[in-house]
Protein backbone atom coordinates (compact mmCIF):
# COMPACT_ATOMS: atom_id res chain seq x y z
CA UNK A 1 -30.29 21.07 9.20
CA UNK A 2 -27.02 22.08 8.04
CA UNK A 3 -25.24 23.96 10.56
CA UNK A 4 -25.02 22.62 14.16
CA UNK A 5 -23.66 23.58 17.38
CA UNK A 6 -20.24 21.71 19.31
CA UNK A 7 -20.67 21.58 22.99
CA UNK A 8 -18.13 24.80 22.77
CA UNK A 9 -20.82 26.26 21.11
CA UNK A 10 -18.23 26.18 18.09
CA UNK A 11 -20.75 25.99 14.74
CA UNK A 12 -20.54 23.29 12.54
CA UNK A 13 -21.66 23.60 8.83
CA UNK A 14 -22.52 20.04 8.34
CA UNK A 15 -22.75 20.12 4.47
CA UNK A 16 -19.31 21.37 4.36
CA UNK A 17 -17.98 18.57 6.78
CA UNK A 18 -19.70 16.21 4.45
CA UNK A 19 -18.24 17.55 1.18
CA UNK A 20 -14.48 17.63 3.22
CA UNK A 21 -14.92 13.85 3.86
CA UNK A 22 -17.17 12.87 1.54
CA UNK A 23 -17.81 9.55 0.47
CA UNK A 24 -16.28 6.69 -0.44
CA UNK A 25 -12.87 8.37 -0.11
CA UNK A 26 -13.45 9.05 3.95
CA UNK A 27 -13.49 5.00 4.55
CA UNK A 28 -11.57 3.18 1.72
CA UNK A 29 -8.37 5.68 2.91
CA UNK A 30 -8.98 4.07 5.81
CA UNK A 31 -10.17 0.19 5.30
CA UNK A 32 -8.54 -2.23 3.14
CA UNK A 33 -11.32 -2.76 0.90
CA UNK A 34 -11.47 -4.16 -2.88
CA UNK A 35 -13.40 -2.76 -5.57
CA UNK A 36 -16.12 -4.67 -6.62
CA UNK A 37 -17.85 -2.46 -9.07
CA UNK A 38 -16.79 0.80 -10.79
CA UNK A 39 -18.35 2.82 -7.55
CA UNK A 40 -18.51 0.13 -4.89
CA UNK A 41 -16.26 -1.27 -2.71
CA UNK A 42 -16.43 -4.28 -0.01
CA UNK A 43 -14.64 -5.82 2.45
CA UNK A 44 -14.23 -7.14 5.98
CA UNK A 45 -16.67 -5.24 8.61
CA UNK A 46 -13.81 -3.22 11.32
CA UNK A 47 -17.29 -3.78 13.63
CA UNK A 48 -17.93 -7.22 13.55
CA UNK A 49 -15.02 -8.46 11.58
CA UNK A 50 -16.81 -10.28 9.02
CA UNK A 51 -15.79 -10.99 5.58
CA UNK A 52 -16.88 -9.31 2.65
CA UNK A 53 -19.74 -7.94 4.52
CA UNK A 54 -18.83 -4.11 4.76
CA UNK A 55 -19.46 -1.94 1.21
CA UNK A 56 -19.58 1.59 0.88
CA UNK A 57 -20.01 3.73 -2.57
CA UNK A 58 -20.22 7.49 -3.32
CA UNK A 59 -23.77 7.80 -1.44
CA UNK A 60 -24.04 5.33 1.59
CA UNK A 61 -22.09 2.78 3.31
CA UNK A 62 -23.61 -0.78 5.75
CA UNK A 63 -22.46 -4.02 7.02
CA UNK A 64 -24.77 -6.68 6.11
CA UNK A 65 -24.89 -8.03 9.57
CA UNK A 66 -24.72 -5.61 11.77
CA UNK A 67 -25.26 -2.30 10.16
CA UNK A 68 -27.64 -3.33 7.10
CA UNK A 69 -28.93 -0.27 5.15
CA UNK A 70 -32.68 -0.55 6.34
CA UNK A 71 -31.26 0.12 9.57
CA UNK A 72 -32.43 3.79 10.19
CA UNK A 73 -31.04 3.94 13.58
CA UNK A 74 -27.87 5.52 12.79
CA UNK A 75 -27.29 7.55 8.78
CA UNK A 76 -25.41 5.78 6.81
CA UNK A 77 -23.73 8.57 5.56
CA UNK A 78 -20.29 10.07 6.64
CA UNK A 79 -20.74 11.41 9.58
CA UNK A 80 -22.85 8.05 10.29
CA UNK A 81 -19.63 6.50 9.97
CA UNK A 82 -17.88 7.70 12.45
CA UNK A 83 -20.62 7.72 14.81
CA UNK A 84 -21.26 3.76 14.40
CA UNK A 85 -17.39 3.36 14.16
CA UNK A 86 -16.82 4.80 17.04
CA UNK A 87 -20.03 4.13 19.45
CA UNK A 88 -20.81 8.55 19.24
CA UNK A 89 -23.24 10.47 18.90
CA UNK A 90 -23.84 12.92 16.41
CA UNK A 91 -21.87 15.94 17.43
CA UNK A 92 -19.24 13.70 19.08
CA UNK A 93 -18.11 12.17 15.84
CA UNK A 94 -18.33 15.88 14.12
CA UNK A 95 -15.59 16.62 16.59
CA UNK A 96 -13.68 13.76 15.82
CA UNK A 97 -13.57 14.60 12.00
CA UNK A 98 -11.83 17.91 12.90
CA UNK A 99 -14.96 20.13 13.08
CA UNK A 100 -13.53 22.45 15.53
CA UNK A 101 -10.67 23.50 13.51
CA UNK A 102 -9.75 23.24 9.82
CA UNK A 103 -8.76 19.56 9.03
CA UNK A 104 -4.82 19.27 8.30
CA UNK A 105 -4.03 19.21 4.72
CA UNK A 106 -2.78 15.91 4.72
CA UNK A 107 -5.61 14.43 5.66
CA UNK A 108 -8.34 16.01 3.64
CA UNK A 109 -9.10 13.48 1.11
CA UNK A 110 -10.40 15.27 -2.18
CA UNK A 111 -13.45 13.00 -3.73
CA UNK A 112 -12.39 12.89 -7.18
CA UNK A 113 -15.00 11.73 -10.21
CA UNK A 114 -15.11 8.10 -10.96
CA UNK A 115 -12.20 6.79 -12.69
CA UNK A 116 -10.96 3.75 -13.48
CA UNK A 117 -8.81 1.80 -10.91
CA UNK A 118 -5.20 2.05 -12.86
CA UNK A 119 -6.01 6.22 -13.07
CA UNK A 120 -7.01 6.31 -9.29
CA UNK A 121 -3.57 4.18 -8.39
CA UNK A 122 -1.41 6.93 -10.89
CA UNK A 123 -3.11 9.36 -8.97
CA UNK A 124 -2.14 7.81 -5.48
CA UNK A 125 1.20 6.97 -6.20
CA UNK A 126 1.89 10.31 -7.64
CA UNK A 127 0.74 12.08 -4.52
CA UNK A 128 2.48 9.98 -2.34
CA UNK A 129 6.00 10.30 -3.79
CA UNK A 130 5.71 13.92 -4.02
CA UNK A 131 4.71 13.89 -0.11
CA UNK A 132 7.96 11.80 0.45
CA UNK A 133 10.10 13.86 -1.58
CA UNK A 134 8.72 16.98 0.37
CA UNK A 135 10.81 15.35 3.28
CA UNK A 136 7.52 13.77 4.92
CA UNK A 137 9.44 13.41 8.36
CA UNK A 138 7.77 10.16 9.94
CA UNK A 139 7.97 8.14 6.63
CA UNK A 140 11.39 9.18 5.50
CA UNK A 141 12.90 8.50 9.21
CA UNK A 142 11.34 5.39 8.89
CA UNK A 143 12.59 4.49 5.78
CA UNK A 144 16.44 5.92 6.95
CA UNK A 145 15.63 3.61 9.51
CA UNK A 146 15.80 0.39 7.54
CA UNK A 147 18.96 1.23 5.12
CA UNK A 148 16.77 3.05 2.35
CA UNK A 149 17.59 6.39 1.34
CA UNK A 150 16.27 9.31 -1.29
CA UNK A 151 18.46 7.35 -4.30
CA UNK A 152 15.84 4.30 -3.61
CA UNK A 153 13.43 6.26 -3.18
CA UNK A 154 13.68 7.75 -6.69
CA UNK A 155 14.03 4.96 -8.40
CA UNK A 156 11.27 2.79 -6.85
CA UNK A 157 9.08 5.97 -6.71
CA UNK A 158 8.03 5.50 -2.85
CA UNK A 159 5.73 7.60 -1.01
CA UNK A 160 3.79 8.41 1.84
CA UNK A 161 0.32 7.91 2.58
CA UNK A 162 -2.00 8.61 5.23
CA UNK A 163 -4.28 5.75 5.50
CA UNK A 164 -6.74 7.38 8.31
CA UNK A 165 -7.18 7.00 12.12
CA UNK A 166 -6.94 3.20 11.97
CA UNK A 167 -3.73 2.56 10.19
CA UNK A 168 -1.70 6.06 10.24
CA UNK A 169 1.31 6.82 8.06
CA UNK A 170 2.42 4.10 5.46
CA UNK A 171 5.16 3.35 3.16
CA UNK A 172 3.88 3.01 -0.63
CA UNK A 173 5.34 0.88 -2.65
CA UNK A 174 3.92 1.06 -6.26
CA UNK A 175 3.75 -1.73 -8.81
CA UNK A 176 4.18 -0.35 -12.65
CA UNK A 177 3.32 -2.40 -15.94
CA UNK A 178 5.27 -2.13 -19.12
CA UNK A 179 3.78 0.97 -20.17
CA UNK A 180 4.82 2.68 -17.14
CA UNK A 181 0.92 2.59 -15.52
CA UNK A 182 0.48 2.21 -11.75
CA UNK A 183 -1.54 -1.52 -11.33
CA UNK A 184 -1.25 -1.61 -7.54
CA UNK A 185 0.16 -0.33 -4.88
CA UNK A 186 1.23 -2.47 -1.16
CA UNK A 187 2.01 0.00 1.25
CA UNK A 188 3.68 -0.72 5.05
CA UNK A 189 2.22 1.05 7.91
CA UNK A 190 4.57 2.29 9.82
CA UNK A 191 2.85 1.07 13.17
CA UNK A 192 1.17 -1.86 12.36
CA UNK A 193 -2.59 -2.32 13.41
CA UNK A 194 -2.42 -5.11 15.83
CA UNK A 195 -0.88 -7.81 13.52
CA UNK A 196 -1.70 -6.01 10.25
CA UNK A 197 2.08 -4.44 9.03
CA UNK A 198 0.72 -4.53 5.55
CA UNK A 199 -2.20 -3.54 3.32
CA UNK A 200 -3.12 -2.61 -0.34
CA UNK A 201 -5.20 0.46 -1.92
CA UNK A 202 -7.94 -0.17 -3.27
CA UNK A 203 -8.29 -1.31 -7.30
CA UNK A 204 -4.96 -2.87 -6.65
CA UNK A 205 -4.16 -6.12 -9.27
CA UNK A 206 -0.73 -7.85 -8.09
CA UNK A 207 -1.39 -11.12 -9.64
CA UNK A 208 0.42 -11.03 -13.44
CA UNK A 209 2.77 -7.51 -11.81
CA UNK A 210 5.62 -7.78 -10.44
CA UNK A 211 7.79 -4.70 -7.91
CA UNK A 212 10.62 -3.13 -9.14
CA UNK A 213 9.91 -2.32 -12.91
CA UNK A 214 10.05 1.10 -12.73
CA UNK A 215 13.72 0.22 -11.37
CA UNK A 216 14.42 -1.73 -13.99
CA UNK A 217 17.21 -1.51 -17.08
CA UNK A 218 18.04 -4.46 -18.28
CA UNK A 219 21.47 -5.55 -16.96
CA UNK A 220 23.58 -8.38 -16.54
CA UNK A 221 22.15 -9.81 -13.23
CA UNK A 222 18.25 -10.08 -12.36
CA UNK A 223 17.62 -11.09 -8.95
CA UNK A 224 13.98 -12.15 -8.33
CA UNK A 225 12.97 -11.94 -4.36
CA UNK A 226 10.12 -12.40 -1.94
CA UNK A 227 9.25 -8.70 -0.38
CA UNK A 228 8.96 -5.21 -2.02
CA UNK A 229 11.76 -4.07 0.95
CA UNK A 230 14.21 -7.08 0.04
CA UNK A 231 13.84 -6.07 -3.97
CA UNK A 232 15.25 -2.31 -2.82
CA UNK A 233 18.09 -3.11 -0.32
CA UNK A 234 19.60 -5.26 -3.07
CA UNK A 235 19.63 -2.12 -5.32
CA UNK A 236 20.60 0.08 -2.72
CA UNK A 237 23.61 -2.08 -1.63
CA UNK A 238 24.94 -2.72 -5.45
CA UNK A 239 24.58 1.07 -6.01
CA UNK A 240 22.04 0.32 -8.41
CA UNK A 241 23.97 -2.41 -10.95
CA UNK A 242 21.84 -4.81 -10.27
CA UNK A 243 17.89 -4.95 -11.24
CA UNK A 244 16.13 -6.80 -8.43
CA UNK A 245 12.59 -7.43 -8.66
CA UNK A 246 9.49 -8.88 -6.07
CA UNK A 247 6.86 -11.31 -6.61
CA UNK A 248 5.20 -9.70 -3.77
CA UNK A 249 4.09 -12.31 -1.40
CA UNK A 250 5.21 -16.01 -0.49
CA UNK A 251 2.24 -17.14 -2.98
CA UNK A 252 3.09 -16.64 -7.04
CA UNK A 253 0.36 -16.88 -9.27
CA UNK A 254 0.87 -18.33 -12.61
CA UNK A 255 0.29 -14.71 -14.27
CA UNK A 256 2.81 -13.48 -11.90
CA UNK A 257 5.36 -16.53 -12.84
CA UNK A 258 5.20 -16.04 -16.63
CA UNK A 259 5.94 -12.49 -16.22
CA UNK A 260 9.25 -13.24 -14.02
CA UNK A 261 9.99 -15.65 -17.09
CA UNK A 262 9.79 -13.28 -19.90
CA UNK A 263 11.96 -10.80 -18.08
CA UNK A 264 14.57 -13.27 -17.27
CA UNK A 265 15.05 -14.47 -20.59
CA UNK A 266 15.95 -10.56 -21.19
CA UNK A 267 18.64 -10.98 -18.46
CA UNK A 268 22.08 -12.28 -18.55
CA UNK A 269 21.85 -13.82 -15.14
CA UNK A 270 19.31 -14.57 -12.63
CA UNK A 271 19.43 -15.56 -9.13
CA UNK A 272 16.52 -16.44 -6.70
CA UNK A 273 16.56 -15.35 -3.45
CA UNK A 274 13.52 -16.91 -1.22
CA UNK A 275 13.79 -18.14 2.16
CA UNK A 276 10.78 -20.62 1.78
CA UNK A 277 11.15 -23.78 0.20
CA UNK A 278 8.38 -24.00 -1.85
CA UNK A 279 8.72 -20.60 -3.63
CA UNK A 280 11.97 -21.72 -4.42
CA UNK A 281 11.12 -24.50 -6.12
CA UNK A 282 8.27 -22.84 -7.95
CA UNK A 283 10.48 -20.30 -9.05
CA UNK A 284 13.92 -22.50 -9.24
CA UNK A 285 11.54 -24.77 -11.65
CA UNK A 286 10.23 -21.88 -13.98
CA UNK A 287 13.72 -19.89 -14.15
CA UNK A 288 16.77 -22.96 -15.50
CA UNK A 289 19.87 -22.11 -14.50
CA UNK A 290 19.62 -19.69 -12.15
CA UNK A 291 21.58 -19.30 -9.25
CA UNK A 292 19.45 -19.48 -5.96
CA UNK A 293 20.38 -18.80 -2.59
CA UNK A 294 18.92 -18.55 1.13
CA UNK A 295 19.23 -15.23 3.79
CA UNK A 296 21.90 -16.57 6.20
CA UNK A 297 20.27 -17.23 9.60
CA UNK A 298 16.96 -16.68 8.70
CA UNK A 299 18.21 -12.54 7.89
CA UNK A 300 16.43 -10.89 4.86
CA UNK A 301 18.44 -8.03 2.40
CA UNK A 302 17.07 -5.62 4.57
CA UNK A 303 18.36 -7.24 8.13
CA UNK A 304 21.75 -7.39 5.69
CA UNK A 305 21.51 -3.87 4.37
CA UNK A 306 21.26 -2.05 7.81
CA UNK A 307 23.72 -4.24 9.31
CA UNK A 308 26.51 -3.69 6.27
CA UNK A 309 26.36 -6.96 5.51
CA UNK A 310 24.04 -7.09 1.68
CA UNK A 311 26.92 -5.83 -0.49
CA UNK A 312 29.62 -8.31 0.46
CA UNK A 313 26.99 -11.52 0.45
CA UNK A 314 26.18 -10.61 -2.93
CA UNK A 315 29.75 -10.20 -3.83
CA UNK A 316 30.56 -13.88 -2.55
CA UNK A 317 27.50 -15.51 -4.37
CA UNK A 318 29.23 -13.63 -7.97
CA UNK A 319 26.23 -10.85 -7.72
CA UNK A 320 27.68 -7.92 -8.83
């Protein structure tokens, strides 16, 4: 049956609601999960939390362990979703998707042909910085929040995403090869989901990338950094003479530390900034010469940048 009935007596056409949030857009906007095939993707269960156990494609999503697919108790298709995600029933979770009234723009998530992962993250990026530059209120206060304004912004192409119900509004910051190709793409929520502050979109390869390319020109000083946020205050308070770049994480991969060492032998300088001591010495080892440094009392670029602080610390330490 394709059209049902809310309890308003509001009608529902069901194939419609299906083909608004159709699969596997609906749930990976929503879950941080990784693509394991071109269609597929898996990841932690938001149920029963365990790993690798939740996959969902273009025609059905299950858990393993507690929703496997021969389970016929509840459709594994969209609308399935949010009834089993949210303990519904049927026309409760057609409610929920926005049945009563047109869903908003925003969050109507198109279900494009299958592409490869690098198109899909153009495509996301892309969107997302054309959101932000449309003065996407929540994301842009945020970000004026925290030092970063529309010249960053620009230059690091940043955006904003709606990552579903779950996770809200997030910051994206996109990660660009040498040939100018999106490769992945962290993004911040802007509320963070219990302890979560931080997740990925799906497809996304940061091992071998590195954030702040697109930024990037080739002058004098190259300073190489822990987070994506640290990487743009430094830019932002040098007025954009210096190139800063991230490695992402507190973790760099070998891929990731040959590419830092191939673009600092393009640079007349380089200085590492990393609070913890062993990516310090991973990176102090791999980069000779450089000049490395520590946040004073345990403050990051960003703690400097909104306190007024960034611009003359660099200054002292010969970064300019």
């Amino acid at each position: 049956m394709n059209t049902e009935k809310l309890r308003n007596n509001t009608p529902v056409d069901v194939a419609q609601l299906k083909a608004t949030y159709a699969l596997p857009n609906f749930i990976t906007e929503q879950l941080d999960l990784k693509r394991v095939s071109p269609n597929e993707w898996a990841g932690a269960c938001p149920n029963c939390g365990g790993r690798d156990r939740f996959h969902v494609n273009a025609r059905f999503w299950f858990c393993r362990a507690c929703a496997p697919i021969e389970d016929k108790r509840t459709p594994h298709d969209v609308i399935g979703y949010v009834m089993w995600r949210h303990n519904v029933g049927f026309l409760r979770a057609c409610e929920i998707m926005g049945a009563q009234t047109p869903p908003p723009p925003a969050k109507i998530i198109p279900a494009p042909a299958p592409a490869p992962a690098p198109a899909e993250l153009n495509q996301i990026a892309a969107r997302a910085h054309a959101m932000l530059l449309g003065s996407h209120e929540p994301v842009a206060a945020y970000l004026a929040g925290r030092g970063i304004g529309r010249q960053a912004i620009l230059a690091f192409r940043l955006g904003a995403r709606w990552r579903g119900t779950r996770f809200g509004w997030a910051v994206t910051m996109p990660y660009f090869d040498d040939a100018g190709n999106c490769v992945a793409i962290r993004e911040r929520l802007l509320v963070p989901a219990g302890s979560q502050k931080i997740i990925s979109a799906a497809g996304s390869q940061f091992v071998g990338n590195l954030f702040g390319l697109q930024a990037w020109w080739g002058r004098h000083w190259l300073v190489v950094c822990e987070g994506e946020i640290n990487a743009i205050s430094i830019h932002m308070a040098t007025g954009g003479a210096v190139d800063a770049v991230s490695v992402g994480s507190e973790s760099v991969a070998t891929g990731t530390l040959e590419r830092i060492k191939r673009l600092a032998a393009s640079a007349g300088r380089v200085a590492v900034w990393a609070d913890k001591g062993r990516v310090s010495e991973q990176l102090g080892g791999a980069l000779p010469g450089a000049l490395m440094f520590k946040s004073p009392l345990g403050q990051d670029a960003n703690d400097l940048l909104k306190t007024g602080q960034l611009g003359a610390l660099l200054e002292r330490v010969g970064i300019t």
